[in-house]
C-alpha atoms as a PDB file:
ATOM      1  CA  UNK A   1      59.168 -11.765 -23.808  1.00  0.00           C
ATOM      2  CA  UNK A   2      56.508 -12.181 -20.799  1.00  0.00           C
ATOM      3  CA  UNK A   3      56.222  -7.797 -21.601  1.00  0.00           C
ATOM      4  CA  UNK A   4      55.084  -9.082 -25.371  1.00  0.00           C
ATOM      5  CA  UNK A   5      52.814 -10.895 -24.099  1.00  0.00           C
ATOM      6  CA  UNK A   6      51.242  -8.936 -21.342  1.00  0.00           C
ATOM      7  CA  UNK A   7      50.763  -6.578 -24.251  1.00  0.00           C
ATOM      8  CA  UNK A   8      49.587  -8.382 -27.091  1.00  0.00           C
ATOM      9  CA  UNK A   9      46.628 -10.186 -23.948  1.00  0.00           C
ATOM     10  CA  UNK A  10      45.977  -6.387 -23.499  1.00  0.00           C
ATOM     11  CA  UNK A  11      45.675  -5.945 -27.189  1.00  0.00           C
ATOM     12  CA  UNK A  12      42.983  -8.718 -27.566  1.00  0.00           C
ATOM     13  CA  UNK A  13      40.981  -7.637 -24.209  1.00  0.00           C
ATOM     14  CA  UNK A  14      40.778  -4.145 -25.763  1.00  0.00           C
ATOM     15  CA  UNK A  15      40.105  -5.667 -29.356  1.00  0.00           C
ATOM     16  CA  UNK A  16      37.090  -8.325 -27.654  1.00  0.00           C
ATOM     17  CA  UNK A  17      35.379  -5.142 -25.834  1.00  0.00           C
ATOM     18  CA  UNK A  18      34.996  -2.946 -28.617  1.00  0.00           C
ATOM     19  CA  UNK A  19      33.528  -6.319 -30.353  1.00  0.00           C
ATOM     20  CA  UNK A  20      31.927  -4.548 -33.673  1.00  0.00           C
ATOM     21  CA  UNK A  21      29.389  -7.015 -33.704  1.00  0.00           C
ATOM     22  CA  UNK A  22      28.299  -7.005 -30.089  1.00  0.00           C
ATOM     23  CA  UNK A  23      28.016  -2.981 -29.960  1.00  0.00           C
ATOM     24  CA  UNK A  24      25.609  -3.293 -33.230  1.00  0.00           C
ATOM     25  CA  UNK A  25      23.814  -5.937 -31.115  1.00  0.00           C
ATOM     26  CA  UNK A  26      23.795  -3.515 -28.249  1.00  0.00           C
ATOM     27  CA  UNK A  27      22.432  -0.753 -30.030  1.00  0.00           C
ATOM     28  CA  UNK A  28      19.876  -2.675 -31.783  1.00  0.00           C
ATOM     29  CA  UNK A  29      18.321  -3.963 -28.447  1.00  0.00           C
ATOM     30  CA  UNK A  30      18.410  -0.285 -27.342  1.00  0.00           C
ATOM     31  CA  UNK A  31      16.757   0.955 -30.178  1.00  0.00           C
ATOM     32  CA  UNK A  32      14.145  -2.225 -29.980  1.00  0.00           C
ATOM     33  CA  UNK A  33      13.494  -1.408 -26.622  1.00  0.00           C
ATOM     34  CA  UNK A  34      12.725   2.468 -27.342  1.00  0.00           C
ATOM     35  CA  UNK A  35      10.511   1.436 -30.125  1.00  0.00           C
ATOM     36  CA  UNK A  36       8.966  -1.202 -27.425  1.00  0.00           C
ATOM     37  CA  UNK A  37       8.584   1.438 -25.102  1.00  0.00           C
ATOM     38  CA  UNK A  38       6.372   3.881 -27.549  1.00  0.00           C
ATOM     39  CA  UNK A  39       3.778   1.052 -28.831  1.00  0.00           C
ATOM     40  CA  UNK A  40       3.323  -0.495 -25.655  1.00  0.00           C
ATOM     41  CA  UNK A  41       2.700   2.977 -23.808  1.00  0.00           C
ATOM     42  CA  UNK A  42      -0.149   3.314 -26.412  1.00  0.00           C
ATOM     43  CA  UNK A  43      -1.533  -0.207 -26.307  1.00  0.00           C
ATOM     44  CA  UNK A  44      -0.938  -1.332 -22.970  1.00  0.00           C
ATOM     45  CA  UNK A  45       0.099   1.638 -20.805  1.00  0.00           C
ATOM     46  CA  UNK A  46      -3.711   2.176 -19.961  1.00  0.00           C
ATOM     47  CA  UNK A  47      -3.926  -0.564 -17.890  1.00  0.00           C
ATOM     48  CA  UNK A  48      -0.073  -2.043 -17.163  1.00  0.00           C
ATOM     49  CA  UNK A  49       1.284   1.617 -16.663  1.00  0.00           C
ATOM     50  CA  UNK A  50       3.494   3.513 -18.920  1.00  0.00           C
ATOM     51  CA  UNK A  51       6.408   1.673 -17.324  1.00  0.00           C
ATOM     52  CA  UNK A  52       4.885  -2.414 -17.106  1.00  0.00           C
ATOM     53  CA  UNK A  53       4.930  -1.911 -13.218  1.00  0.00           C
ATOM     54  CA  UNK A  54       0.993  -1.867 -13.569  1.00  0.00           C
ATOM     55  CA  UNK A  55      -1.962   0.558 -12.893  1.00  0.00           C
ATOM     56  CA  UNK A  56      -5.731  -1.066 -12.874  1.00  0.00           C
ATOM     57  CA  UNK A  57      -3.690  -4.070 -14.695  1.00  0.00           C
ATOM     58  CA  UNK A  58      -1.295  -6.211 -13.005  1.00  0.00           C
ATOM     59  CA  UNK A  59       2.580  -5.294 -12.888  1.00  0.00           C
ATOM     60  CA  UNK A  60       4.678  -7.336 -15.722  1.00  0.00           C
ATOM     61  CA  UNK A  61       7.686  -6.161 -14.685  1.00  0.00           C
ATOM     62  CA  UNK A  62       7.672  -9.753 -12.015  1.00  0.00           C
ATOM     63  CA  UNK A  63       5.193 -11.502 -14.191  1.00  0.00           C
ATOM     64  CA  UNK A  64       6.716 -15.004 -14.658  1.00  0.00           C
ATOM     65  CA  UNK A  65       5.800 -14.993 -18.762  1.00  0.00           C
ATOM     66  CA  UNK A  66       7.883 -11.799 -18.570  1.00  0.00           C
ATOM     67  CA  UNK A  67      10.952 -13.179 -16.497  1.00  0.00           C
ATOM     68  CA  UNK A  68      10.802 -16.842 -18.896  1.00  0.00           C
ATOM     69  CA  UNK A  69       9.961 -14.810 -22.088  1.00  0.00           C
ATOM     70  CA  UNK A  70      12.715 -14.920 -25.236  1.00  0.00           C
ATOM     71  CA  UNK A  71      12.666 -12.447 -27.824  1.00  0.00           C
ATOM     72  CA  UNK A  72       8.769 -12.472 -27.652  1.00  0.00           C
ATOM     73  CA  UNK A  73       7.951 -16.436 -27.510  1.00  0.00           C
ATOM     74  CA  UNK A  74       5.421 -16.248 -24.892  1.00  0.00           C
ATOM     75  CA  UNK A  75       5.029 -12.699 -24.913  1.00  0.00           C
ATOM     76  CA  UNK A  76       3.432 -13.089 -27.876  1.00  0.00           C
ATOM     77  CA  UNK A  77       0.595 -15.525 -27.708  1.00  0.00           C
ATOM     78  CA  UNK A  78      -0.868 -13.197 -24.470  1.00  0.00           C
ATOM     79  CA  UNK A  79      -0.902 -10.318 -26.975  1.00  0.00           C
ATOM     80  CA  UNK A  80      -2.094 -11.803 -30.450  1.00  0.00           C
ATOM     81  CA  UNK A  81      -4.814 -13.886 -28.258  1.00  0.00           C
ATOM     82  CA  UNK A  82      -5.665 -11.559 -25.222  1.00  0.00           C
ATOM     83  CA  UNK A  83      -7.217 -12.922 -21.982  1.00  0.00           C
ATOM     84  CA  UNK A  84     -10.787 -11.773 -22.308  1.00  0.00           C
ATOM     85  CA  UNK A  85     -11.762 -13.449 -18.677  1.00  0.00           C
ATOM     86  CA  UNK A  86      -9.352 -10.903 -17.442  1.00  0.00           C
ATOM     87  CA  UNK A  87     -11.040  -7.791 -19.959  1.00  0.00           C
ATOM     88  CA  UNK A  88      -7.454  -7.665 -21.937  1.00  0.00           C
ATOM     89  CA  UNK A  89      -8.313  -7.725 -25.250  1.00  0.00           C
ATOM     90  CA  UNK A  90      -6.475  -9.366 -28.253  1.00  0.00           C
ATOM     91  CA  UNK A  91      -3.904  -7.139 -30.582  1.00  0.00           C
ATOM     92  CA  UNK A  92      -2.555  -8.069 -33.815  1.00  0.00           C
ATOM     93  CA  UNK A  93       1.131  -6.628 -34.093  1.00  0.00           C
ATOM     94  CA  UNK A  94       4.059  -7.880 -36.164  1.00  0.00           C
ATOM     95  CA  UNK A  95       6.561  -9.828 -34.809  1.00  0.00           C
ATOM     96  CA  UNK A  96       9.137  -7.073 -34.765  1.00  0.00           C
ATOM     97  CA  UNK A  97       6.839  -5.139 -33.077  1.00  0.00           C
ATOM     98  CA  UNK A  98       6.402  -8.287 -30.032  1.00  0.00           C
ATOM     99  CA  UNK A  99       9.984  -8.450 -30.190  1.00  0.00           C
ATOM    100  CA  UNK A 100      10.631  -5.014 -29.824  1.00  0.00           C
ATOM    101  CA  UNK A 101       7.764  -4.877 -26.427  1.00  0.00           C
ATOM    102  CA  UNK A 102      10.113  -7.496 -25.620  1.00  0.00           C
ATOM    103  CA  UNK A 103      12.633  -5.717 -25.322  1.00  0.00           C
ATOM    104  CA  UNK A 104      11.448  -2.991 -23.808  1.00  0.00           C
ATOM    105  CA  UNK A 105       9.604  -5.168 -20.805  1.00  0.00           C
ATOM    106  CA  UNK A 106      12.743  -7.333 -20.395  1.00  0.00           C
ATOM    107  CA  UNK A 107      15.073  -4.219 -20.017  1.00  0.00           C
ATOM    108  CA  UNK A 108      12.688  -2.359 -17.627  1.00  0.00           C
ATOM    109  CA  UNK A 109      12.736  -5.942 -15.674  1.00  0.00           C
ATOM    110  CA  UNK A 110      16.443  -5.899 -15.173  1.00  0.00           C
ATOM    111  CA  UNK A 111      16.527  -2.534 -14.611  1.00  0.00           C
ATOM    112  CA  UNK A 112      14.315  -3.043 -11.229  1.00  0.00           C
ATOM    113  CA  UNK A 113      16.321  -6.167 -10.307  1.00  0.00           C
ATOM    114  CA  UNK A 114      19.494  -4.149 -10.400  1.00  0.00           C
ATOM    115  CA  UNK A 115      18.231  -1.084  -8.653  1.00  0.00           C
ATOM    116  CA  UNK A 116      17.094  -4.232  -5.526  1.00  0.00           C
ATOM    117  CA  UNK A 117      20.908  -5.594  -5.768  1.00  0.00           C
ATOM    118  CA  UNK A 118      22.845  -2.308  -5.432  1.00  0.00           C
ATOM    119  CA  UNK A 119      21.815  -1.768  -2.016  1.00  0.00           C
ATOM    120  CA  UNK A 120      25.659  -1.087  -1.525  1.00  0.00           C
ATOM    121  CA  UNK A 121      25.385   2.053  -3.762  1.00  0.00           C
ATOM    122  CA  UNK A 122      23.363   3.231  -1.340  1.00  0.00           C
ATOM    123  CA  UNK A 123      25.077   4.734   1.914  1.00  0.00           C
ATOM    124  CA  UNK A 124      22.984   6.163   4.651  1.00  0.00           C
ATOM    125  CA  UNK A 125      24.825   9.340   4.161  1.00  0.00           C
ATOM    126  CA  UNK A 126      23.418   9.620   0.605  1.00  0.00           C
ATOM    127  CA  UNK A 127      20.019   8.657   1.668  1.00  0.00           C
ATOM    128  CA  UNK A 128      19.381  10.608   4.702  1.00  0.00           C
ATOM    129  CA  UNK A 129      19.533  13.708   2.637  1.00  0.00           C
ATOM    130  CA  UNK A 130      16.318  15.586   4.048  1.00  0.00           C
ATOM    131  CA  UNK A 131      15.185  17.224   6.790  1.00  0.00           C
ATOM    132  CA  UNK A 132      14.058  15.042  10.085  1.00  0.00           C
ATOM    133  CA  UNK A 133      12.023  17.864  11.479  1.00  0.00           C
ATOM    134  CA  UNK A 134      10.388  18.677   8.344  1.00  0.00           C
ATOM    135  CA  UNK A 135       9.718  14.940   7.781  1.00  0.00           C
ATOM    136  CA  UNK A 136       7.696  15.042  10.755  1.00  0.00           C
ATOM    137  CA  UNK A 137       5.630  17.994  10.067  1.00  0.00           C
ATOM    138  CA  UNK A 138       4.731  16.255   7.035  1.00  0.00           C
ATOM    139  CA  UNK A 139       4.343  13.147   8.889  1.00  0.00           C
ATOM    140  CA  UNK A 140       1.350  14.606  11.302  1.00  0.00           C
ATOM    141  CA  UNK A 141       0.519  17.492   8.661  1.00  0.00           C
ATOM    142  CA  UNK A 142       0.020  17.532   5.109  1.00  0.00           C
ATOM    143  CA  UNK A 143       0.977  14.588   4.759  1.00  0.00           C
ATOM    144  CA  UNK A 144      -2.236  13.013   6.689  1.00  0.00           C
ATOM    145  CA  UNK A 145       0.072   9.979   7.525  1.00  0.00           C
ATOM    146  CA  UNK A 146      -0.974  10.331  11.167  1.00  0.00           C
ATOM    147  CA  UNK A 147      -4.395   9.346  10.531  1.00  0.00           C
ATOM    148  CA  UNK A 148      -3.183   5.670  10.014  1.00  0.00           C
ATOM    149  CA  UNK A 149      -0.018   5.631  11.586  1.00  0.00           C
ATOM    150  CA  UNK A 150       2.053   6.526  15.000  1.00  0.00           C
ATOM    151  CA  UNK A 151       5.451   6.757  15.843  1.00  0.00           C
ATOM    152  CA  UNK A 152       4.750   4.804  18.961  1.00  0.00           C
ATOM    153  CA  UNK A 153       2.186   2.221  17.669  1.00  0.00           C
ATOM    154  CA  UNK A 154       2.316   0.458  13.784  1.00  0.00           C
ATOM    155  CA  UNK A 155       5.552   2.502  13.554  1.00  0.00           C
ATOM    156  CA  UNK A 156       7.500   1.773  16.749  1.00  0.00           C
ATOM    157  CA  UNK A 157      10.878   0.728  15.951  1.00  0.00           C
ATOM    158  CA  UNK A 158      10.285   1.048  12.407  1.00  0.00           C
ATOM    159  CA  UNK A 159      14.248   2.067  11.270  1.00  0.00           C
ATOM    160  CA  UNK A 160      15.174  -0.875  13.209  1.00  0.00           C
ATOM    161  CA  UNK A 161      13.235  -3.512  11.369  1.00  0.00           C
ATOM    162  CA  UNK A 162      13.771  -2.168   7.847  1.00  0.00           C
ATOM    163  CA  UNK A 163      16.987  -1.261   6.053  1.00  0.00           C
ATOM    164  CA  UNK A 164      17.080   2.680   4.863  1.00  0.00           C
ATOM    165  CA  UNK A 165      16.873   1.550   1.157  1.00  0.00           C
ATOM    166  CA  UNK A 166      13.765  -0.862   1.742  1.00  0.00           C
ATOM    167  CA  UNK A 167      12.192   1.940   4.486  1.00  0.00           C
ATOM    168  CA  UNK A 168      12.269   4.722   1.550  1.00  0.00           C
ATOM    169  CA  UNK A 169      10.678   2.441  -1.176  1.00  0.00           C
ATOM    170  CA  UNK A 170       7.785   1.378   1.509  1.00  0.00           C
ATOM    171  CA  UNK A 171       7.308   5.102   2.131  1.00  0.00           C
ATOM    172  CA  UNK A 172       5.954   5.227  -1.659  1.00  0.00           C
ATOM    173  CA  UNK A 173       4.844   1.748  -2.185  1.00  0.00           C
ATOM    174  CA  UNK A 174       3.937  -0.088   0.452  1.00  0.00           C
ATOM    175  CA  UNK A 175       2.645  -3.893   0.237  1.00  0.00           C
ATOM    176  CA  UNK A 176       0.743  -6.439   2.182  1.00  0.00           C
ATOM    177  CA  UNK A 177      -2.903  -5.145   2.836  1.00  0.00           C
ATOM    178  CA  UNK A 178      -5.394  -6.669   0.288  1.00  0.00           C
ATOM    179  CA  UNK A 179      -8.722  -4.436  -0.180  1.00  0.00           C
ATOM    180  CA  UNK A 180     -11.387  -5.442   0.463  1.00  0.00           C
ATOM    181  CA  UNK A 181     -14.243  -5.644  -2.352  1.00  0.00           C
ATOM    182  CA  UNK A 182     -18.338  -5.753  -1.857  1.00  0.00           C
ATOM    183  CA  UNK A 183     -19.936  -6.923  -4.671  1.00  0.00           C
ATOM    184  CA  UNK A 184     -24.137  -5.968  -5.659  1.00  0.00           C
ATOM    185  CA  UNK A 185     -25.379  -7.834  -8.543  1.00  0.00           C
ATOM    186  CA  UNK A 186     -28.698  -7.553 -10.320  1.00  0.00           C
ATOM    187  CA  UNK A 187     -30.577  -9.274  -8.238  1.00  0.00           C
ATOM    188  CA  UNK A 188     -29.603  -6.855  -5.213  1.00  0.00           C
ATOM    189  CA  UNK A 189     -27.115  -9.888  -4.160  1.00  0.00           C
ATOM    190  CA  UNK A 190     -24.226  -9.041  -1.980  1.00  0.00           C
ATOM    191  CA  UNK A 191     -21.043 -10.618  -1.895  1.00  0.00           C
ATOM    192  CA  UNK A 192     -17.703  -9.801   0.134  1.00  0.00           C
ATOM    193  CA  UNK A 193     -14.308 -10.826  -0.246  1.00  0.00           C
ATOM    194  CA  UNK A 194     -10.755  -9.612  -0.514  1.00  0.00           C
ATOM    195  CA  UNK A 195      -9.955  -8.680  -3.627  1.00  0.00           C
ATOM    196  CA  UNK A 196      -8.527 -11.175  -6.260  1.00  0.00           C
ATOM    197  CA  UNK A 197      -8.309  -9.430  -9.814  1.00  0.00           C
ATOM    198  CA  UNK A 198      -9.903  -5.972 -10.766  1.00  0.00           C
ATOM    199  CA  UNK A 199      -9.244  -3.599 -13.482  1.00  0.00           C
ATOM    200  CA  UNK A 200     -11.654  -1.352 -15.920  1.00  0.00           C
ATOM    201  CA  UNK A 201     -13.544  -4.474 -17.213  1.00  0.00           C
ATOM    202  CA  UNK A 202     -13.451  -7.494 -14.525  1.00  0.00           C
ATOM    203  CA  UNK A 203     -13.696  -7.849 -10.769  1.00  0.00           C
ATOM    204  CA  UNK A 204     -12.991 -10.795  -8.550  1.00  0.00           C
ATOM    205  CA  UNK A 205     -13.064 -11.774  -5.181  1.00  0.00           C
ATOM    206  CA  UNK A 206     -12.519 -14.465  -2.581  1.00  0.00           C
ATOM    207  CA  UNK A 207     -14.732 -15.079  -0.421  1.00  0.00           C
ATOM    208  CA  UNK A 208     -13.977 -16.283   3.137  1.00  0.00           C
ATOM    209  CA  UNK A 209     -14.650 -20.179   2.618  1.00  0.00           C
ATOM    210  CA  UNK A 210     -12.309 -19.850  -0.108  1.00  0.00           C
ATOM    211  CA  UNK A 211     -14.584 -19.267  -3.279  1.00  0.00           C
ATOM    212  CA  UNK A 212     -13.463 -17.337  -5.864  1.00  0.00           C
ATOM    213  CA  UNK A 213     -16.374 -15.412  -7.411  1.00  0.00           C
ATOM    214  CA  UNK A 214     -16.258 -12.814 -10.818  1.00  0.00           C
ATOM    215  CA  UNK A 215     -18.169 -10.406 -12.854  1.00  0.00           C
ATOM    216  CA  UNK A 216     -18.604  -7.998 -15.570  1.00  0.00           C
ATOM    217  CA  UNK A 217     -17.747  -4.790 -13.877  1.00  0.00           C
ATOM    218  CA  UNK A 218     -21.200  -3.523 -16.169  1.00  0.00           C
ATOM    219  CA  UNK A 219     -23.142  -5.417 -14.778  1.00  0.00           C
ATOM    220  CA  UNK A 220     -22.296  -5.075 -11.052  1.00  0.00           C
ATOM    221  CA  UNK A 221     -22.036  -2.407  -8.458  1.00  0.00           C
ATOM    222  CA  UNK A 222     -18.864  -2.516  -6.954  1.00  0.00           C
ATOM    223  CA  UNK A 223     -17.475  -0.978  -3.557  1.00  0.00           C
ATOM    224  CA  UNK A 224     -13.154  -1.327  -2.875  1.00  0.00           C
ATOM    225  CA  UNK A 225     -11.750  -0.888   0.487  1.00  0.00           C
ATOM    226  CA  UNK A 226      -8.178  -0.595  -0.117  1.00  0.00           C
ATOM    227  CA  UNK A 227      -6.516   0.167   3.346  1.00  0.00           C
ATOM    228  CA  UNK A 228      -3.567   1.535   1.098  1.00  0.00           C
ATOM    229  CA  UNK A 229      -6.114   3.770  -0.814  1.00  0.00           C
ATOM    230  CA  UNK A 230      -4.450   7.198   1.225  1.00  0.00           C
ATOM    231  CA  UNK A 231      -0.809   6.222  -0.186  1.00  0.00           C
ATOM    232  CA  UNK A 232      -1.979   5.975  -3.508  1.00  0.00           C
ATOM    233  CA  UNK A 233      -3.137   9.189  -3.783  1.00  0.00           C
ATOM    234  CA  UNK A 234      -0.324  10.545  -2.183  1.00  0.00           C
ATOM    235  CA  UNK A 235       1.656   9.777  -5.375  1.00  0.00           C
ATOM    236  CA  UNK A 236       0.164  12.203  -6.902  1.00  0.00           C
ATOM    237  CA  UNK A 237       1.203  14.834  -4.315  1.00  0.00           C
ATOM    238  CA  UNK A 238       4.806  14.518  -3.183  1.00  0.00           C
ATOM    239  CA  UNK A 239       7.737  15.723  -3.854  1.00  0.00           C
ATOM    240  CA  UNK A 240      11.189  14.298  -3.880  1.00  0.00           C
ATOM    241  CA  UNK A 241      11.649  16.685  -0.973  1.00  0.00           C
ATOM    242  CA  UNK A 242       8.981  15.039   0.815  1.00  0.00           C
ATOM    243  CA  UNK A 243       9.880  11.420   0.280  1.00  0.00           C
ATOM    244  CA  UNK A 244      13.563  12.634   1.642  1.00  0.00           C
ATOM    245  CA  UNK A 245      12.411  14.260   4.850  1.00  0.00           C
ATOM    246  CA  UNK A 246      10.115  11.131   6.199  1.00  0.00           C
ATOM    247  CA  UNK A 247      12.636   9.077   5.650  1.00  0.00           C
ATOM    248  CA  UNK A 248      14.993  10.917   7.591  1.00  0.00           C
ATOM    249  CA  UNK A 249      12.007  11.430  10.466  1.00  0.00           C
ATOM    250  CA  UNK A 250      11.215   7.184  10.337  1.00  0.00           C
ATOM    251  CA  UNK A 251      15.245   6.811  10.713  1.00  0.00           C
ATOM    252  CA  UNK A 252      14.512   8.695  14.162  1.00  0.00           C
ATOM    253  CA  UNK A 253      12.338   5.605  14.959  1.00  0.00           C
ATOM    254  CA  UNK A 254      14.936   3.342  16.256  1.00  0.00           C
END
C-alpha cells in the first residue's frame, strides 16, 4: 500500500511539472521577451544599450521602475510620456508591445541577479583559466593598464580584498570614480562639477556647494573627465583571452 502511494505522489509530481498550462505560459513570456528584445533594441538601444545595462542613457537593468514594474504598469507611463528634462523622448506603442519590453527588461534583470548569486558555480579552478605571465604583459603592455595602475600601489593586495568572481567583473567594469564635467555656456560662463546626468541631449552637474546645475547639450560646450575613460575603450579591444590572463596576473597580487 505505502508502494501505491509513493507511486501515484510520483505520478502527480510528474503530472504538476509538465503543467500544460504553465509551459504555454512559459513559452509565451519567452516569445514576449524576444519580441521585447527586437523593438526595444530599435527604440531604446541607442541610448539604454542593446541589452538595458545602459550606454549614454542610464542602465534599467537596477532601475527601481524596472525591479517594481508588472507586466508594463509603470513601464509604461515612462515610455508613452517620455522624460524630456532628461532628452528621452515620448513613444506611442501598444500595450502588447510595453508588455512584451516588459518582458524582455524583467528577464534580462533576473538574468544579472542570478549570474551575482551563483558565485558557487564559479570555482577558482574554472576561473583562473589564463595565462599569469601573459596577463602581465598585457598588464604593463598593450593593455596600457600601467599608466593608472601598479601592482605595488592602487593594486597592492588586490586578490586579497576582492573575491575572483567580483575581481574579473571589475577588470571590465569597474565603478566608483564619477567624471568630472566643465561646463561653457553662451555667455563664456564656466561651471565645474562631478557629473550628475549626461547623455546625447542633456548634461548635469553638481557643483561643490551642492547645486545641481543643467543644460541643453546645444547650447553648451561641454568637457568630461571620466577617470574610467581608458577602461571604456578597452571594451572595445579585448579579448576573452585577455580578460582571462589579468585575472590570473591580479590573483598573483595577494
Amino acid at each position: 500500500m505505502l508502494k501505491l502511494i509513493l507511486f501515484l505522489a510520483a505520478l502527480c509530481l510528474i503530472a504538476s511539472a509538465q503543467d500544460p498550462d504553465g509551459i504555454r505560459d512559459q513559452q509565451a513570456i519567452a516569445a514576449g521577451s524576444a519580441a521585447g528584445r527586437k523593438d526595444f533594441q530599435q527604440l531604446c538601444g541607442f541610448c539604454h544599450g542593446p541589452d538595458g545595462r545602459g550606454a549614454s542613457g542610464p542602465d534599467l537593468i537596477r532601475s527601481s521602475i524596472v525591479n517594481h514594474d508588472q507586466n508594463g504598469n509603470l513601464i509604461g507611463p515612462v515610455v508613452h510620456n517620455g522624460r524630456p528634462e532628461k532628452g528621452m523622448p515620448a513613444f506611442q506603442l501598444s500595450d502588447v508591445q510595453i508588455r512584451q519590453i516588459a518582458d524582455f527588461l524583467h528577464s534580462e534583470a533576473h538574468l544579472a541577479s542570478s549570474v551575482t548569486q551563483r558565485e558557487f558555480e564559479y570555482p577558482l579552478d574554472k576561473l583562473l583559466v589564463g595565462d599569469a605571465a601573459a596577463g602581465k604583459a598585457y598588464f604593463n603592455g598593450a593593455g596600457g593598464c600601467a599608466k593608472c595602475h601598479s601592482p605595488t600601489g592602487d593594486l597592492s593586495h588586490i586578490a586579497s580584498k576582492y573575491k575572483p568572481i567580483d575581481l574579473q567583473t571589475r577588470i571590465a567594469f569597474p565603478a566608483g570614480a564619477v567624471p568630472t564635467v566643465n561646463v561653457t555656456d553662451a555667455k563664456g560662463d564656466t561651471f565645474t562639477g562631478s557629473e550628475v546626468y549626461a547623455d546625447e541631449f542633456t548634461i548635469s552637474l553638481r557643483e561643490h556647494n551642492g547645486w545641481i546645475r543643467e543644460w541643453n547639450r546645444e547650447s553648451v560646450k561641454v568637457e568630461i573627465k571620466d577617470p574610467l575613460a581608458a577602461h571604456v575603450a578597452l571594451l572595445n579591444q579585448y579579448t576573452d583571452k585577455n580578460i582571462h590572463d589579468l585575472l590570473a596576473y591580479l590573483e598573483t597580487l595577494k
